[in-house]
Protein backbone atom coordinates (compact mmCIF):
# COMPACT_ATOMS: atom_id res chain seq x y z
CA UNK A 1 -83.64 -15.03 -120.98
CA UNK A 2 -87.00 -13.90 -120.47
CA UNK A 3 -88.64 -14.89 -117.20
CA UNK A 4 -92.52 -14.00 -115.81
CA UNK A 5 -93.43 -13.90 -111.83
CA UNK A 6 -96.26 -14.85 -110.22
CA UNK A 7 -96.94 -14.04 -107.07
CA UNK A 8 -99.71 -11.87 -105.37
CA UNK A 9 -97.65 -10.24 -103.06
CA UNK A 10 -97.29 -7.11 -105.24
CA UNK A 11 -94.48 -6.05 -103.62
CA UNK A 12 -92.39 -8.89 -102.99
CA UNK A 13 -93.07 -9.39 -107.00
CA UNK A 14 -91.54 -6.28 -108.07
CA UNK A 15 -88.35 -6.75 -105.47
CA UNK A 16 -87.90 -10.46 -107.33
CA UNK A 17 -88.33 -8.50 -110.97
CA UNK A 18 -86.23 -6.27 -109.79
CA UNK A 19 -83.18 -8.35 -109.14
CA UNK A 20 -83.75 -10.60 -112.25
CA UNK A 21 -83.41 -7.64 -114.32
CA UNK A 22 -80.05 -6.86 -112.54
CA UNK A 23 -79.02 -9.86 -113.74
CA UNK A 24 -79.82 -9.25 -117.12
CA UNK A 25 -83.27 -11.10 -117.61
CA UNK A 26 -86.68 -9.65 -119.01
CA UNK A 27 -89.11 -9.84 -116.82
CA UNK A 28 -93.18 -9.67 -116.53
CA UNK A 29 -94.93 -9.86 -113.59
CA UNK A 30 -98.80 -11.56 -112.84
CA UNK A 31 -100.50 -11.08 -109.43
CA UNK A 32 -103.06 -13.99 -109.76
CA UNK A 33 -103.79 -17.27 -111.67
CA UNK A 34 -106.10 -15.58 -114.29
CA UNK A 35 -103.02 -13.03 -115.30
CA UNK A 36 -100.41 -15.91 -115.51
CA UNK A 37 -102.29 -17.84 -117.77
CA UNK A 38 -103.14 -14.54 -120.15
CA UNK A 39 -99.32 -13.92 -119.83
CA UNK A 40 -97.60 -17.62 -120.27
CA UNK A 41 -100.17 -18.40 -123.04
CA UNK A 42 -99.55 -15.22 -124.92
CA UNK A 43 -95.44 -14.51 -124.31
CA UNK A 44 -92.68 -17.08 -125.08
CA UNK A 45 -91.08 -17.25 -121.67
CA UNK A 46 -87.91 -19.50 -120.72
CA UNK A 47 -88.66 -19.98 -117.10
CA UNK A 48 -92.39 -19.32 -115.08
CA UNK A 49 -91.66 -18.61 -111.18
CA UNK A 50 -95.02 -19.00 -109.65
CA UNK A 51 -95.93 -18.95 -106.48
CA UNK A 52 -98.24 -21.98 -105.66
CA UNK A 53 -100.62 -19.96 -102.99
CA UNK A 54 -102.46 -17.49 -105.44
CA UNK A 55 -105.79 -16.06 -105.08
CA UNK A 56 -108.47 -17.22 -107.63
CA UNK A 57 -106.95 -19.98 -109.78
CA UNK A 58 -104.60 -21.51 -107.59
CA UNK A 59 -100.85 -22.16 -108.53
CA UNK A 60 -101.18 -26.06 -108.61
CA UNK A 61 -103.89 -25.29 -111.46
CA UNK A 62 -102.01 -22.83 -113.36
CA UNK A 63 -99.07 -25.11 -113.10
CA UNK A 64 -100.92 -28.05 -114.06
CA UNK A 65 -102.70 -26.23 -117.11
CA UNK A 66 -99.24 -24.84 -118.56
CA UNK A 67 -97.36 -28.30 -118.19
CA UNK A 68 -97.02 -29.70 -121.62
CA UNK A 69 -98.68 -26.62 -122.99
CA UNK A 70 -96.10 -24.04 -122.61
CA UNK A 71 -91.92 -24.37 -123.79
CA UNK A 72 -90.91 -22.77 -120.71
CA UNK A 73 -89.66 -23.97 -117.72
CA UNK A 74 -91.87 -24.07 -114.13
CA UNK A 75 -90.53 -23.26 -110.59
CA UNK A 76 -92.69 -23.32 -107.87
CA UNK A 77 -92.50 -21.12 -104.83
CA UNK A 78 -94.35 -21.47 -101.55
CA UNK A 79 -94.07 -20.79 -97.84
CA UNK A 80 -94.64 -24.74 -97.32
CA UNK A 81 -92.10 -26.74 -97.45
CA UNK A 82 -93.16 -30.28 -96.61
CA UNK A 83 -92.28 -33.09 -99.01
CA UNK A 84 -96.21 -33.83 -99.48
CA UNK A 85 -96.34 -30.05 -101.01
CA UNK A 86 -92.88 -30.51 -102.82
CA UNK A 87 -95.13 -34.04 -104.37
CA UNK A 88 -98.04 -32.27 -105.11
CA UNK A 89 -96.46 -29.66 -106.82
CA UNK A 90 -93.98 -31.71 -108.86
CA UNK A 91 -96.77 -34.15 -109.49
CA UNK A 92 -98.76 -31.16 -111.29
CA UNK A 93 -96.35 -30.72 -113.54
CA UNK A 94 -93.77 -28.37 -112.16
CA UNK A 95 -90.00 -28.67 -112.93
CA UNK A 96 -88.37 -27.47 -109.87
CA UNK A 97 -89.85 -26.57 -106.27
CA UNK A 98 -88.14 -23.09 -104.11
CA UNK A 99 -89.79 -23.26 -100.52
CA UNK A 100 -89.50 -19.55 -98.65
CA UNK A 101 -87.96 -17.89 -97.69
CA UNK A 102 -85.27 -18.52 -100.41
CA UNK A 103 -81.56 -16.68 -100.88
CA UNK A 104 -81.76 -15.05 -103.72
CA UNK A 105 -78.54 -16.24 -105.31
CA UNK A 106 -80.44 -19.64 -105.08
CA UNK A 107 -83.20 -18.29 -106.67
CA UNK A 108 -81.24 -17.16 -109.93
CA UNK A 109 -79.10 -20.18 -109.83
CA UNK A 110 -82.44 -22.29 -110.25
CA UNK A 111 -83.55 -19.94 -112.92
CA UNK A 112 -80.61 -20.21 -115.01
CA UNK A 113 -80.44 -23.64 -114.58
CA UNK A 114 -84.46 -24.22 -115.93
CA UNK A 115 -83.22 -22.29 -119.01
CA UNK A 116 -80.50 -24.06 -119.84
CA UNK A 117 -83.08 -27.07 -119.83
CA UNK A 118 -85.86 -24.97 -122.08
CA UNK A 119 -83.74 -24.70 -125.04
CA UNK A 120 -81.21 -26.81 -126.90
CA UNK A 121 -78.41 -27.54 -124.78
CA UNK A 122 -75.52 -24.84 -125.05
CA UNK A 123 -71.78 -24.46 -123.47
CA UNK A 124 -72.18 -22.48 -120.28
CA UNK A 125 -69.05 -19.90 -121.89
CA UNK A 126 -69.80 -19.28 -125.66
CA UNK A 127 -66.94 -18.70 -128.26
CA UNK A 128 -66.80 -17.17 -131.43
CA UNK A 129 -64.80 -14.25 -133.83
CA UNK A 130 -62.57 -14.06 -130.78
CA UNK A 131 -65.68 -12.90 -128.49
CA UNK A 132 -65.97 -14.88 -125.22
CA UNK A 133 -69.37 -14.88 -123.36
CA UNK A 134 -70.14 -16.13 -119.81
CA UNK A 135 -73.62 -15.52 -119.41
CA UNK A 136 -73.68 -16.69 -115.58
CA UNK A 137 -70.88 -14.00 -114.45
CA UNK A 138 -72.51 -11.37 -117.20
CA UNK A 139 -68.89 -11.47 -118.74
CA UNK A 140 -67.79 -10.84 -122.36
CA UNK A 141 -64.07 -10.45 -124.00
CA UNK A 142 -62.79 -9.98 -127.41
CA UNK A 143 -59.41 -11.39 -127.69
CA UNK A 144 -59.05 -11.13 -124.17
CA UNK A 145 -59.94 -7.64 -123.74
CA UNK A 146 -62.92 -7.41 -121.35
CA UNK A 147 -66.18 -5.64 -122.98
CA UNK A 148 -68.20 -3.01 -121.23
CA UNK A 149 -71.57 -4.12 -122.30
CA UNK A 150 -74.76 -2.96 -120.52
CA UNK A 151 -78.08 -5.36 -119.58
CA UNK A 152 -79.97 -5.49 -123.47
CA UNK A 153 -76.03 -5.95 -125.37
CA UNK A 154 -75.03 -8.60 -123.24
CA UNK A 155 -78.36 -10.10 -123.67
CA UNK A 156 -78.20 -9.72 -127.59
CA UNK A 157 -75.12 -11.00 -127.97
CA UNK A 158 -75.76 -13.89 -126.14
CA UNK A 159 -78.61 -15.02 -128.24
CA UNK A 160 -76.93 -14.26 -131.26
CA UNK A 161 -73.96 -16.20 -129.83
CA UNK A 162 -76.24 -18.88 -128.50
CA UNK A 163 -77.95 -19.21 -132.27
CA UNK A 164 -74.59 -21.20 -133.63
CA UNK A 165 -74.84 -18.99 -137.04
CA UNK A 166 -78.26 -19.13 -137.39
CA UNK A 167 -79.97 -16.03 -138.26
CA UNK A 168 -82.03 -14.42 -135.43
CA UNK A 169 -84.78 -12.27 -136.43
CA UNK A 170 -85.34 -8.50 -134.93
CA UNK A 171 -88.62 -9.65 -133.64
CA UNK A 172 -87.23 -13.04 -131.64
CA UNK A 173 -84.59 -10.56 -130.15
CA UNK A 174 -87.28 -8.21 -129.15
CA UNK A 175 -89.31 -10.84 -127.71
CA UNK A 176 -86.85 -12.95 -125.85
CA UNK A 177 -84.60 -10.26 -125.16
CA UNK A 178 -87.45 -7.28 -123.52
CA UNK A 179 -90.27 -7.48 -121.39
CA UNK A 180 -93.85 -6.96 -122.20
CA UNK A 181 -93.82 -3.19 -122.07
CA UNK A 182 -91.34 -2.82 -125.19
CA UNK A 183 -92.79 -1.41 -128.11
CA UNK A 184 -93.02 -3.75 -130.99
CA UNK A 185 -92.20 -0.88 -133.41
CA UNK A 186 -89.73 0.85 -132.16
CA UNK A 187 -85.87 0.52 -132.85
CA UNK A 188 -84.65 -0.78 -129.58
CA UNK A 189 -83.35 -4.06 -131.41
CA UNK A 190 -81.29 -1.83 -133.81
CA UNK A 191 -80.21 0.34 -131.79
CA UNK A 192 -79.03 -1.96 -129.52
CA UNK A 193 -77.08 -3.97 -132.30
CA UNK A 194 -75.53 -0.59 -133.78
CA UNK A 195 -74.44 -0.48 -129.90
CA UNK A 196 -73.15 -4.13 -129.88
CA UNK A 197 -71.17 -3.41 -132.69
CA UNK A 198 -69.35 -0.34 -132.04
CA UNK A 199 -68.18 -2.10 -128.38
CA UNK A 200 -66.86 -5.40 -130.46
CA UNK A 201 -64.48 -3.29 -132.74
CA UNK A 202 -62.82 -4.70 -135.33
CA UNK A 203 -63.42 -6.86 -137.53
CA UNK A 204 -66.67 -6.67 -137.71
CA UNK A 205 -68.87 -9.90 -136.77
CA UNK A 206 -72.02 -9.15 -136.55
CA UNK A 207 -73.92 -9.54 -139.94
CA UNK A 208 -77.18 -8.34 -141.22
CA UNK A 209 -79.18 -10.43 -143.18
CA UNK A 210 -81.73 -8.07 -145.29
CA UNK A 211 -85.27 -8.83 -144.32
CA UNK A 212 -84.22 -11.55 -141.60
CA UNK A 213 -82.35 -10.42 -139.56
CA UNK A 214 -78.70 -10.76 -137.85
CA UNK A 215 -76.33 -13.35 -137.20
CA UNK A 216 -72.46 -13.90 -135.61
């Protein structure tokens, strides 16, 4: 999934990205209002953490301005935790409230949850061509045989997984599957799929569709 952070704590932003990517997720990061807006408006996120006490625009705004506007998926953080913030914030459009400090495993269990609730509903353990995928414990088998897949092939596969048979375009990959920084002409994509393959074995199931892209 691909996740952006707001928060204007530099720092504490980078620590969050940090362990998001751990777990597999793209992630950009916004130190004010003005940034989050430029970011969410521009990128096709699955879930917006942002921190409600940012300088300039404040979070409440940013939240209430994205509501409605944006596909992906709002948790608020905040150091207060009373239920007239947890209101307010909700009441501005947000879809889930994280007061800090937070455990972290809460934190990505929140996140995964939005997600799941951004997009159309999927199996939390995909199957298909023998290949199973748990995208919560980062796990993937093929007939039983655990896969050694690193951060961007377990990500691939489980969109293509996640896609049912449809056919998922280099470009959606690219953007749902890396952060901001990726280059939108390089071969990461196909590299990463020539990867994918050669760790699935035999027989083959991942197809390429000329001039669209790939499927399972």
């Amino acid at each position: 999934m691909r996740v952006l952070v707001v928060e204007d704590d530099g720092e504490l932003a980078e620590a969050i990205a940090a362990g998001l990517r751990l777990e597999g997720m793209a992630v950009d990061t916004a130190l004010d209002g003005d940034a989050a807006l430029d970011h969410a408006l521009v990128n096709d996120y699955d879930v917006i953490v942002l921190d409600r006490d940012l300088p300039g625009i404040h979070g409440d705004d940013v939240c209430a301005k994205l509501a409605g506007t944006v596909r992906a998926r709002i948790l608020l953080l905040t150091a207060a935790g009373t239920i007239e913030d947890r209101v307010a914030g909700l009441g501005r459009g947000a879809d889930d409230y994280l007061p800090k400090p937070f455990a972290f495993a809460e934190l990505i269990a929140r996140i995964r949850a939005l997600a799941r609730r951004s997009q159309p509903a999927v199996p939390p353990v995909l199957s298909a061509k023998g290949i199973t995928l748990d995208p919560g414990r980062r796990f993937a088998a093929r007939y039983g045989t655990p896969l050694d897949l690193g951060p961007k092939e377990m990500t691939v596969l489980e969109l293509l997984m996640a896609a049912g048979g449809r056919v998922v375009s280099a470009e959606e990959l690219l953007e749902r599957g890396w952060d901001e920084m990726a280059d939108p002409f390089s071969t990461a994509v196909k590299v990463t799929v020539s990867r994918l393959r050669r760790k699935l074995g035999e027989p083959p199931v991942i197809e390429t569709i000329t001039q669209a892209g790939y499927r399972i």
